[in-house]
Protein backbone atom coordinates (compact mmCIF):
# COMPACT_ATOMS: atom_id res chain seq x y z
CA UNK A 1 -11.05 -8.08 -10.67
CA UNK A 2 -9.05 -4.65 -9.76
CA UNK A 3 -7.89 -1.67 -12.05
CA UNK A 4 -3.84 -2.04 -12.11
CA UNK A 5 -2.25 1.55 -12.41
CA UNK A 6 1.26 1.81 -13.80
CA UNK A 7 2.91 3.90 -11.29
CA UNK A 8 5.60 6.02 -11.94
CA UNK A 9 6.73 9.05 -9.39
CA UNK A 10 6.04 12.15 -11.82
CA UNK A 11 3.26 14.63 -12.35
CA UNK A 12 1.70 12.30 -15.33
CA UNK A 13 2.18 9.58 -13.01
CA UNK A 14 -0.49 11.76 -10.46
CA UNK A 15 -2.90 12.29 -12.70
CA UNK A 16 -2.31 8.63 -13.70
CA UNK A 17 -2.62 7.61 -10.23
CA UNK A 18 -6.00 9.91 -9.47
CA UNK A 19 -7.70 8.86 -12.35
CA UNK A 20 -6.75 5.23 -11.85
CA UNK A 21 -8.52 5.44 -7.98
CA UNK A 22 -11.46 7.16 -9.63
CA UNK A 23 -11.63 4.27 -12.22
CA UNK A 24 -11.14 1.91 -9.25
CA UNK A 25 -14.48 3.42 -6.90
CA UNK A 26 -16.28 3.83 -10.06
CA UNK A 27 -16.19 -0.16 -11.06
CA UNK A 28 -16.09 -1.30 -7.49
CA UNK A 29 -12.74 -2.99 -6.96
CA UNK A 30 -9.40 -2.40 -5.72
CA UNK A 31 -6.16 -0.29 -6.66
CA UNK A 32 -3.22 -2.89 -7.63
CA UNK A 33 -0.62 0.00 -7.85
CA UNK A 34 2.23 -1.81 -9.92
CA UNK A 35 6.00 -0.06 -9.72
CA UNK A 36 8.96 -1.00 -11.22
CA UNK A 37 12.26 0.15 -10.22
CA UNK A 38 15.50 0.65 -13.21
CA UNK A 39 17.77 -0.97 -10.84
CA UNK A 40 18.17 -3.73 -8.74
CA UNK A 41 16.94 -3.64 -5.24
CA UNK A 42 18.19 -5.14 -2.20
CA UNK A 43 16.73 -7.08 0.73
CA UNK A 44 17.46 -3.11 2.80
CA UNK A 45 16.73 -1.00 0.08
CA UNK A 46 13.89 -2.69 -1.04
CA UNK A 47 11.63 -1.93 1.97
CA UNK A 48 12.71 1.56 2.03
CA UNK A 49 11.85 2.15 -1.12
CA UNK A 50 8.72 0.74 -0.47
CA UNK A 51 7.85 2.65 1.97
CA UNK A 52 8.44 5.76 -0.02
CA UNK A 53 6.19 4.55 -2.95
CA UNK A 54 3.43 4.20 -0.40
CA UNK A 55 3.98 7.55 1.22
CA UNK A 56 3.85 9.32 -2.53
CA UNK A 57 0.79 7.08 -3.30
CA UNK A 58 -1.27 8.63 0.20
CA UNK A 59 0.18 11.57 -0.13
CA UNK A 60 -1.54 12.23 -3.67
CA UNK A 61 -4.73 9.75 -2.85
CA UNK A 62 -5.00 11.53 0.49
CA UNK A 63 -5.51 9.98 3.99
CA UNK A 64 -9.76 9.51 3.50
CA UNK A 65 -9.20 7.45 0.11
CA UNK A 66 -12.39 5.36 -0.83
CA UNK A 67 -10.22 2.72 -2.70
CA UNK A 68 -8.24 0.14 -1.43
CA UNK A 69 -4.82 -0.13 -3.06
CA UNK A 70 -1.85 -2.32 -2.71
CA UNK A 71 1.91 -1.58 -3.94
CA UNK A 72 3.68 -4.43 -6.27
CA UNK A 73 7.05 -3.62 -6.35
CA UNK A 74 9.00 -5.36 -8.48
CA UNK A 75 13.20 -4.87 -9.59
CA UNK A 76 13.53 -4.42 -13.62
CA UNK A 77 15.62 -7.06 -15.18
CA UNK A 78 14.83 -6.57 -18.70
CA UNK A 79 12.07 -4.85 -20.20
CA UNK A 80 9.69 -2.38 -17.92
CA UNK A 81 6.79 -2.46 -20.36
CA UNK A 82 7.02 -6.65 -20.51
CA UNK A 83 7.11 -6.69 -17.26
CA UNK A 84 4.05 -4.63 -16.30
CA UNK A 85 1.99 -6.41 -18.51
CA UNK A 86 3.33 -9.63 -16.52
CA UNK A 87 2.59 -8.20 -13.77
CA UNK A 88 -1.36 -6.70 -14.74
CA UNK A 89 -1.93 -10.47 -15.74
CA UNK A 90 -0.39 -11.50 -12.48
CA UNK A 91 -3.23 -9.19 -10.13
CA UNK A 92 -6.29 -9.89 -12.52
CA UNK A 93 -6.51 -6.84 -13.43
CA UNK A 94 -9.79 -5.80 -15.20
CA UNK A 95 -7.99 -2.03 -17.10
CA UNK A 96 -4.75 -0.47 -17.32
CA UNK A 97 -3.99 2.85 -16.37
CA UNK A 98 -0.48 3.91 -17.60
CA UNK A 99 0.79 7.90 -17.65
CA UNK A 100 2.68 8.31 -21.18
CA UNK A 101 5.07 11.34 -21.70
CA UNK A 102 6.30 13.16 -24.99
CA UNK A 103 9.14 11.60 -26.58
CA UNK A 104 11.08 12.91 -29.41
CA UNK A 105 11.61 10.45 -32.41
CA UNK A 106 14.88 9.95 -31.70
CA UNK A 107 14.03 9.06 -27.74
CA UNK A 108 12.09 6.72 -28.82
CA UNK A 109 14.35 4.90 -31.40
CA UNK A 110 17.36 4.99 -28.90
CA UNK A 111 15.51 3.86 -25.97
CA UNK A 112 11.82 2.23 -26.96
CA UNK A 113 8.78 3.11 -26.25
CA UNK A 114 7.44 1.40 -22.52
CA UNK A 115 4.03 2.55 -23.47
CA UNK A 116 4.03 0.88 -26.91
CA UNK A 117 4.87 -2.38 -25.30
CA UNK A 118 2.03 -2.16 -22.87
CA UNK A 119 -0.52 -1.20 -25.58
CA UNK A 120 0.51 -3.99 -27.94
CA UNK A 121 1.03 -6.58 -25.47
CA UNK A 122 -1.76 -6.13 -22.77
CA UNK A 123 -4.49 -8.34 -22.41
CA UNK A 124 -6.73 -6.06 -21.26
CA UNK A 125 -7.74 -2.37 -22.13
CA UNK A 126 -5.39 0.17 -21.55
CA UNK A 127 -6.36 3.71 -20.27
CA UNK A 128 -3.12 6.43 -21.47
CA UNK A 129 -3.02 9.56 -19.64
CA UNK A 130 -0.51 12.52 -20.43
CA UNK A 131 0.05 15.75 -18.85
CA UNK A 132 -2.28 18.48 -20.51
């Protein structure tokens, strides 16, 4: 089993991130880091972007990180929330961590509500951080 963290390059998505690693050492398994992009990804762009995911992800875990983590990078086609829970299912994941950001009524109406989806449709616990 592994914690899967749904990773997302912000300052919720840190603190999502952190917590998710401490959640990891804590229960003895491994980081699955899952990331997915709002556009379509080349063959060249893909790896580049890749690497930049995992440079963000050491950068805020730091060099001496006591979890092992891997990167699932995966192009959106439809919906991001569906998706991640595909892919949380996909790693075995054991908990969700997902960072969740204030949206006005209207934001959410217009453009629906990613963490919604994952809390409704995950088959495992989800952990919601926000920003303090």
């Amino acid at each position: 089993m592994t914690v899967a963290l749904a990773h997302q390059v912000s300052p919720t998505g840190r603190i999502a991130l952190t917590l998710a690693a401490t959640e990891a050492q804590y229960r003895g398994t491994g980081l699955a880091v899952l990331h997915v992009t709002e556009s379509a990804l080349d063959a060249d762009t893909t790896d580049a972007y890749r690497a930049g995911v995992a440079d963000e992800i050491e950068r805020v875990l730091g060099q001496d990180a006591e979890v092992d983590w891997d990167l699932h990078l995966q192009s959106s086609g439809l919906d991001v929330g569906e998706q991640l829970v595909a892919l949380t299912n996909k790693v075995g994941a054991e908990l969700l961590v997902i960072g969740a950001r204030r949206r006005s009524p209207v934001g959410k109406a217009f453009l629906g509500s990613v963490t919604q989806t994952i809390i409704l449709n995950a088959d495992v616990p989800v952990l919601v951080v926000k920003t303090p």
